[in-house]
C-alpha atoms as a PDB file:
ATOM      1  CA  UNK A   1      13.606 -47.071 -28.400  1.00  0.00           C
ATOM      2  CA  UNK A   2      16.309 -45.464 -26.803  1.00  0.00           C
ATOM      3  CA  UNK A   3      15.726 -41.932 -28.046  1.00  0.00           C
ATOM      4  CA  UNK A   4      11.679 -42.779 -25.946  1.00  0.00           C
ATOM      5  CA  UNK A   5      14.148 -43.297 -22.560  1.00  0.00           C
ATOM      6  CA  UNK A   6      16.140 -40.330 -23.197  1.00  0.00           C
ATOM      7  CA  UNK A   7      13.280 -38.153 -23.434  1.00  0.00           C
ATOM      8  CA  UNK A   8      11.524 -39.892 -20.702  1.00  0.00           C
ATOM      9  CA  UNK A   9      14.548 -39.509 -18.477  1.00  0.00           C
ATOM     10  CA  UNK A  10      14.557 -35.522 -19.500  1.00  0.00           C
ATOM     11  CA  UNK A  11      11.185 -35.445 -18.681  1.00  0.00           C
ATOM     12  CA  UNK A  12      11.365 -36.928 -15.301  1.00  0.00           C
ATOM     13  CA  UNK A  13      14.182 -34.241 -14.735  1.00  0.00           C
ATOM     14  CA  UNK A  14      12.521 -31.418 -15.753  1.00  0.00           C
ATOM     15  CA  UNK A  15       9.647 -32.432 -13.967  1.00  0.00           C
ATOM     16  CA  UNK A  16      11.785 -32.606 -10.276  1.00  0.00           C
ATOM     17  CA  UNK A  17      13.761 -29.358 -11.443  1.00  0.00           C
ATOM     18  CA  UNK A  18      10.342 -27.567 -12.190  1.00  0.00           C
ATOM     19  CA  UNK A  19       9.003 -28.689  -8.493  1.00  0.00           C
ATOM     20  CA  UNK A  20      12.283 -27.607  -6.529  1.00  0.00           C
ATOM     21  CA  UNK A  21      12.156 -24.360  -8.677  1.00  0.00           C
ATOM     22  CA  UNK A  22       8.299 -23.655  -7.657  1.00  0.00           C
ATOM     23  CA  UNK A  23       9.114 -25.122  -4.003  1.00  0.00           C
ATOM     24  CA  UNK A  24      12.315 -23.100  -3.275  1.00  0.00           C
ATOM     25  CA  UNK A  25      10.646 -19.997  -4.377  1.00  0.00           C
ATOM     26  CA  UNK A  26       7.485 -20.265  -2.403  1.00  0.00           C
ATOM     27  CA  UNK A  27       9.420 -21.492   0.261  1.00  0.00           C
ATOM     28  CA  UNK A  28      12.237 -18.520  -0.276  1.00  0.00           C
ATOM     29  CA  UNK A  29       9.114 -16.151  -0.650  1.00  0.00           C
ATOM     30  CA  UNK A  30       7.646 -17.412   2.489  1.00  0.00           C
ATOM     31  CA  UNK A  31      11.134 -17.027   4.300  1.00  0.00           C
ATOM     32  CA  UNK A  32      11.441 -13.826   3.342  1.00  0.00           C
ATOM     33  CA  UNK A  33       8.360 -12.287   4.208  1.00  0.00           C
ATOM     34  CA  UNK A  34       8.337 -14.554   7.557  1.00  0.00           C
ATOM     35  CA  UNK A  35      11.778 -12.540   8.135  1.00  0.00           C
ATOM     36  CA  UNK A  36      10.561  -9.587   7.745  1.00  0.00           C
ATOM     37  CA  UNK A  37       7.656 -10.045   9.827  1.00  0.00           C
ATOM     38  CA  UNK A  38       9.635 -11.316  11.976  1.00  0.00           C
ATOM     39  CA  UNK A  39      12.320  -8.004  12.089  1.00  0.00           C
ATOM     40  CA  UNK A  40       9.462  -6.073  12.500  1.00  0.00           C
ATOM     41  CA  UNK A  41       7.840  -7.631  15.693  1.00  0.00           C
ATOM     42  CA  UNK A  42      11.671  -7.351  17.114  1.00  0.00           C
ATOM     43  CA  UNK A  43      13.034  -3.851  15.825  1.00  0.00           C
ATOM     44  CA  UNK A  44       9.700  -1.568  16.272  1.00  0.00           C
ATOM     45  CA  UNK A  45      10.599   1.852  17.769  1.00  0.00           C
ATOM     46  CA  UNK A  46       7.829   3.385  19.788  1.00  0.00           C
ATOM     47  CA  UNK A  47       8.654   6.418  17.323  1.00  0.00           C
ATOM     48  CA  UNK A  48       7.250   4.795  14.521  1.00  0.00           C
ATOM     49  CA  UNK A  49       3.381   5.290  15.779  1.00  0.00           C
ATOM     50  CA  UNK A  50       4.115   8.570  16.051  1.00  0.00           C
ATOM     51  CA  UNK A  51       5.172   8.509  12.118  1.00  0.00           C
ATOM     52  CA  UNK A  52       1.968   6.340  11.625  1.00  0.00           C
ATOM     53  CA  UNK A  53      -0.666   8.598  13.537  1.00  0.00           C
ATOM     54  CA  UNK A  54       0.882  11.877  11.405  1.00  0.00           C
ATOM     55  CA  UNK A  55       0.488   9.921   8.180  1.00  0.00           C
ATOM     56  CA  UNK A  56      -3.305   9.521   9.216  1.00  0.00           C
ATOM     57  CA  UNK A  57      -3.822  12.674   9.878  1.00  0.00           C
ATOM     58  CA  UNK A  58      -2.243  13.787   6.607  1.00  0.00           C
ATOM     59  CA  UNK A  59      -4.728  11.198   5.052  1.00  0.00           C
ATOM     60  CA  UNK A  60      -7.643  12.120   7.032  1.00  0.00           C
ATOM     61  CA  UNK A  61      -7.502  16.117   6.356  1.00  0.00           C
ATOM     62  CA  UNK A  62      -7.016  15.643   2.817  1.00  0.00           C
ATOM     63  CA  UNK A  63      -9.736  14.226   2.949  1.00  0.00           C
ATOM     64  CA  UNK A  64     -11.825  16.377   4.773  1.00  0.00           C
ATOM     65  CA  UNK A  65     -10.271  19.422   2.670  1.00  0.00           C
ATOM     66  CA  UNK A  66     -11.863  17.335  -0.444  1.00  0.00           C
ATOM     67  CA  UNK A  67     -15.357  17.090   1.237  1.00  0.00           C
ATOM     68  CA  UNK A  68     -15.257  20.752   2.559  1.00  0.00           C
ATOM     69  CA  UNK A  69     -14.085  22.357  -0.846  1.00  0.00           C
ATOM     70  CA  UNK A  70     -14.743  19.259  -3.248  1.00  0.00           C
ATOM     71  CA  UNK A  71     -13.890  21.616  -6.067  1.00  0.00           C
ATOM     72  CA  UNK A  72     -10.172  20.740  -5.691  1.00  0.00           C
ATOM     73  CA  UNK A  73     -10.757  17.250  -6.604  1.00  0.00           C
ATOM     74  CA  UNK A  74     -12.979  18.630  -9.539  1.00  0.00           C
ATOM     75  CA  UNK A  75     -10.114  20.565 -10.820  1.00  0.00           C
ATOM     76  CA  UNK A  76      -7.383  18.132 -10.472  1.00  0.00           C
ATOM     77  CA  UNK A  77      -9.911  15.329 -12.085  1.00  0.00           C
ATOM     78  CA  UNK A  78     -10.699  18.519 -15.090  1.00  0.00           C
ATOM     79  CA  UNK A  79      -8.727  17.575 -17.897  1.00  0.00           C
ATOM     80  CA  UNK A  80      -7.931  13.650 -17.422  1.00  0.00           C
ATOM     81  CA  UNK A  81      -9.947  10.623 -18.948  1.00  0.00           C
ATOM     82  CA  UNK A  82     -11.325  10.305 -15.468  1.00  0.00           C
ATOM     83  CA  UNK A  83     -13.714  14.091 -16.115  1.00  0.00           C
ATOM     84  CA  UNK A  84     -16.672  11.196 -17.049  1.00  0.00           C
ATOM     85  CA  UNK A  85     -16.767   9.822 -13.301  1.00  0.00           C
ATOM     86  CA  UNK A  86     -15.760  12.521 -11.655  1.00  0.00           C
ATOM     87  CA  UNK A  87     -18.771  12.743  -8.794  1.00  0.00           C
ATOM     88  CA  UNK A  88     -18.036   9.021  -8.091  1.00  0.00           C
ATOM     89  CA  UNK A  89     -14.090   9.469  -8.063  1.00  0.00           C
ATOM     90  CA  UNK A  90     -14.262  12.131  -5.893  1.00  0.00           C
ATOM     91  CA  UNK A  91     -16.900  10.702  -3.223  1.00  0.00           C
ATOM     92  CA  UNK A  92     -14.556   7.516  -2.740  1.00  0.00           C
ATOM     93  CA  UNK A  93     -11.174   9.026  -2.847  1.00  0.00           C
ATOM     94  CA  UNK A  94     -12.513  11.517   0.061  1.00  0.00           C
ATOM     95  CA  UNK A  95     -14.296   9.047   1.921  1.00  0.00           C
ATOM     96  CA  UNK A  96     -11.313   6.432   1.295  1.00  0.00           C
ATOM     97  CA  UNK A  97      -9.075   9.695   2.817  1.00  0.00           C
ATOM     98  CA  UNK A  98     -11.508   9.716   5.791  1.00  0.00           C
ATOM     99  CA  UNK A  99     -11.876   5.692   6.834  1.00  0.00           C
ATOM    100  CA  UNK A 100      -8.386   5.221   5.857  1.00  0.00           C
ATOM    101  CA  UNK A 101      -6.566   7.903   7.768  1.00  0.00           C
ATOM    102  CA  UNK A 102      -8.764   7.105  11.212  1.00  0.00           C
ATOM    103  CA  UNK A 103      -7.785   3.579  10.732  1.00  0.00           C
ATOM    104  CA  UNK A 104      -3.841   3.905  10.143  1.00  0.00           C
ATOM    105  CA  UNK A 105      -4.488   6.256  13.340  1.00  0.00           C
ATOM    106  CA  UNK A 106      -5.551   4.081  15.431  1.00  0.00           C
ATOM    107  CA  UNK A 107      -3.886   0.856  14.002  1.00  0.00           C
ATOM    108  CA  UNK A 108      -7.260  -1.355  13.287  1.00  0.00           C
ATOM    109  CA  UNK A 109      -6.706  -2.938   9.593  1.00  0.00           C
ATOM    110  CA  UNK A 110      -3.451  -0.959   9.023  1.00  0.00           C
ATOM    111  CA  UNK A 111      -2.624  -2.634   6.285  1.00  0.00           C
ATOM    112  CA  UNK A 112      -5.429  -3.074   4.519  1.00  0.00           C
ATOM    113  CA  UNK A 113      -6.071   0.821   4.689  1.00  0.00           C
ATOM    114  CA  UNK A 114      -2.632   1.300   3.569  1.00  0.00           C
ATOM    115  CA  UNK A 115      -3.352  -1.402   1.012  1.00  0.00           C
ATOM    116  CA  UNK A 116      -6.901   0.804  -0.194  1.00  0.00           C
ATOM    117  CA  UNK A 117      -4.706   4.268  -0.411  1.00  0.00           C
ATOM    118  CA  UNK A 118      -1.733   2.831  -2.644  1.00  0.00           C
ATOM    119  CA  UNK A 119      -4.082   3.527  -5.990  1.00  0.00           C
ATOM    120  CA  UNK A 120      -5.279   6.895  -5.002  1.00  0.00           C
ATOM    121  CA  UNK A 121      -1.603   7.798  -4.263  1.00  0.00           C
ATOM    122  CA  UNK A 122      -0.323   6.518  -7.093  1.00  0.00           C
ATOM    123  CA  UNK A 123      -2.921   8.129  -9.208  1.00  0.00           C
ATOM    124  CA  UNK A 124      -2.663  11.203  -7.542  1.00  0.00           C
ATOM    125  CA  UNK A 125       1.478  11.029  -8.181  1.00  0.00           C
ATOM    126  CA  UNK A 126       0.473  10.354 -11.918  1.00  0.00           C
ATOM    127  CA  UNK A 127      -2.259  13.179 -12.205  1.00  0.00           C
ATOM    128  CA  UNK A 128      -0.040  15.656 -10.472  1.00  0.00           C
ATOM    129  CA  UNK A 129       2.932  15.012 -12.618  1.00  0.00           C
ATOM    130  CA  UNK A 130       1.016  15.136 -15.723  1.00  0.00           C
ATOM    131  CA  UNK A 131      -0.732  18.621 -15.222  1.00  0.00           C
ATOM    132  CA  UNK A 132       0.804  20.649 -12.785  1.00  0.00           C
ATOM    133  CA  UNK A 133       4.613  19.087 -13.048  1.00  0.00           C
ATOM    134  CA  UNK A 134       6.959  17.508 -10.628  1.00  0.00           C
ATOM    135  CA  UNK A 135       8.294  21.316  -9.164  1.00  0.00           C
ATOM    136  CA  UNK A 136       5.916  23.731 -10.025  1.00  0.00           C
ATOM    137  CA  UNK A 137       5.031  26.335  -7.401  1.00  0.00           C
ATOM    138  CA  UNK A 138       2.429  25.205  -5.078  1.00  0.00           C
ATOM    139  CA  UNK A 139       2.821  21.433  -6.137  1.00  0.00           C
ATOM    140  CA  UNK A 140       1.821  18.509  -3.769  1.00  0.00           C
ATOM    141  CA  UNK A 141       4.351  16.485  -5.480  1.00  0.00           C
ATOM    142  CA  UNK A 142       6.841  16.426  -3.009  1.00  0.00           C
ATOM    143  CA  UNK A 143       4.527  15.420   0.067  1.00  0.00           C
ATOM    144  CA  UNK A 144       3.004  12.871  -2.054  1.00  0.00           C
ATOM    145  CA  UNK A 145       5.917  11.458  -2.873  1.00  0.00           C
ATOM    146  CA  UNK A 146       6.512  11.003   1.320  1.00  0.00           C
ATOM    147  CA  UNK A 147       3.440   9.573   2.036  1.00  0.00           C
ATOM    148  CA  UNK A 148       2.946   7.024  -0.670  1.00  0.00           C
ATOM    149  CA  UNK A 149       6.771   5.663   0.660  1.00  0.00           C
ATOM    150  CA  UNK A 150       5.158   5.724   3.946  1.00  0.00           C
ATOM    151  CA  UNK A 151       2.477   3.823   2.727  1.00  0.00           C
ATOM    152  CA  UNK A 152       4.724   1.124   1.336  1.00  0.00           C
ATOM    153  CA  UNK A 153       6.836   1.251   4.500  1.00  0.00           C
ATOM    154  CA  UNK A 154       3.556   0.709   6.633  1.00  0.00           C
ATOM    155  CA  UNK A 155       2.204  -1.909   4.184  1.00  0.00           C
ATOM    156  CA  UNK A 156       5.346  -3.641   4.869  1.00  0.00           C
ATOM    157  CA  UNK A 157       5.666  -3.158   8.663  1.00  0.00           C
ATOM    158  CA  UNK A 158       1.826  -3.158   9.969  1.00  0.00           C
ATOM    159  CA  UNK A 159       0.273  -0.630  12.559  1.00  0.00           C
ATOM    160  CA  UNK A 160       3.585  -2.224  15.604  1.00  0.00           C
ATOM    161  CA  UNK A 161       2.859  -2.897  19.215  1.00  0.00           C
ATOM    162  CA  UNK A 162       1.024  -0.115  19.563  1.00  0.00           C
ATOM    163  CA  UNK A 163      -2.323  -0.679  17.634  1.00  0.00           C
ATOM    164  CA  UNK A 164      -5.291  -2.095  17.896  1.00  0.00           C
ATOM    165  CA  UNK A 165      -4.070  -4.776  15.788  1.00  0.00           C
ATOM    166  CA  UNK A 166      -1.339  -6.285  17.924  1.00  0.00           C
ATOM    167  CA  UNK A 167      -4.584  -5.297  20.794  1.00  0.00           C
ATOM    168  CA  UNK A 168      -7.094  -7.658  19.128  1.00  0.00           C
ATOM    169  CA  UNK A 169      -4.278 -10.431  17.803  1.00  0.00           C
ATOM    170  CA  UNK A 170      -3.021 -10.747  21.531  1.00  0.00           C
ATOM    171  CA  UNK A 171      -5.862 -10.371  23.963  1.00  0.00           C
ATOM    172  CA  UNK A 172      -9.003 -13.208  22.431  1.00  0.00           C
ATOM    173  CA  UNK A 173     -11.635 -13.401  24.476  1.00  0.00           C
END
């Protein structure tokens, strides 16, 4: 009978431990990001759309360079599992290129376009590495590497005070 209490007893304390565990991390979690949301809304230079508009544009021209010569997508697609779906690849990683850079632009859905050009970026980072090599002449390596931080960094911080975001969250009709 006792040994029933005792694990009765452990059971009621794992069973408060496991909720303050799950509680204090989704509340920590929530902190955390509500901090950095909050940092954000208080620390954003005016500089920083100037950062975001030039990562659009960097976005939106490669993607126009894939429509005009989609052969460069073709090539870079060539020799990975990918070659099967390579018209399909190709039509939504330019058109991704397109939408997304004109929206980080102009700060409408920032982070959800950032959100849509992390997997591109990151396959791009793994494609480029794996054929053409991290410093081999005429690599894009480098400049991916910058914009898929920027990515992260805008994921993180949203399109700022000067977007159409902040517009739309702080003028309702």
């Amino acid at each position: 009978m006792q040994i029933f209490n005792v694990k009765r007893d452990m059971g009621k304390r794992n069973f408060i431990w496991h909720n303050y565990f799950n509680c204090s991390l989704k509340y920590t979690a929530m902190g955390t990001l509500q901090q950095i949301h909050n940092w954000s809304i208080t620390h954003n230079p005016r500089w920083l759309v100037v950062v975001r508009v030039a990562l659009g544009l960097c976005l939106f021209i490669k993607g126009y360079t894939f429509m005009i010569n989609s052969t460069q997508l073709d090539v870079l697609l060539q020799n990975t599992r990918l070659a099967a779906h390579n018209d399909a690849i190709s039509i939504i990683v330019t058109w991704a290129h397109l939408l997304g850079g004109v929206l980080i632009i102009v700060g409408l859905f920032t982070r959800l376009a950032v959100a849509l050009q992390l997997p591109i970026l990151l396959g791009a980072l793994i494609f480029i590495t794996t054929q053409q090599g991290i410093f081999a002449a005429g690599s894009m390596f480098p400049l991916t590497v910058v914009i898929f931080l920027l990515l992260i960094f805008f994921l993180v911080e949203g399109g700022g005070r000067m977007s159409l975001d902040h517009f739309f969250k702080h003028h309702q009709a």
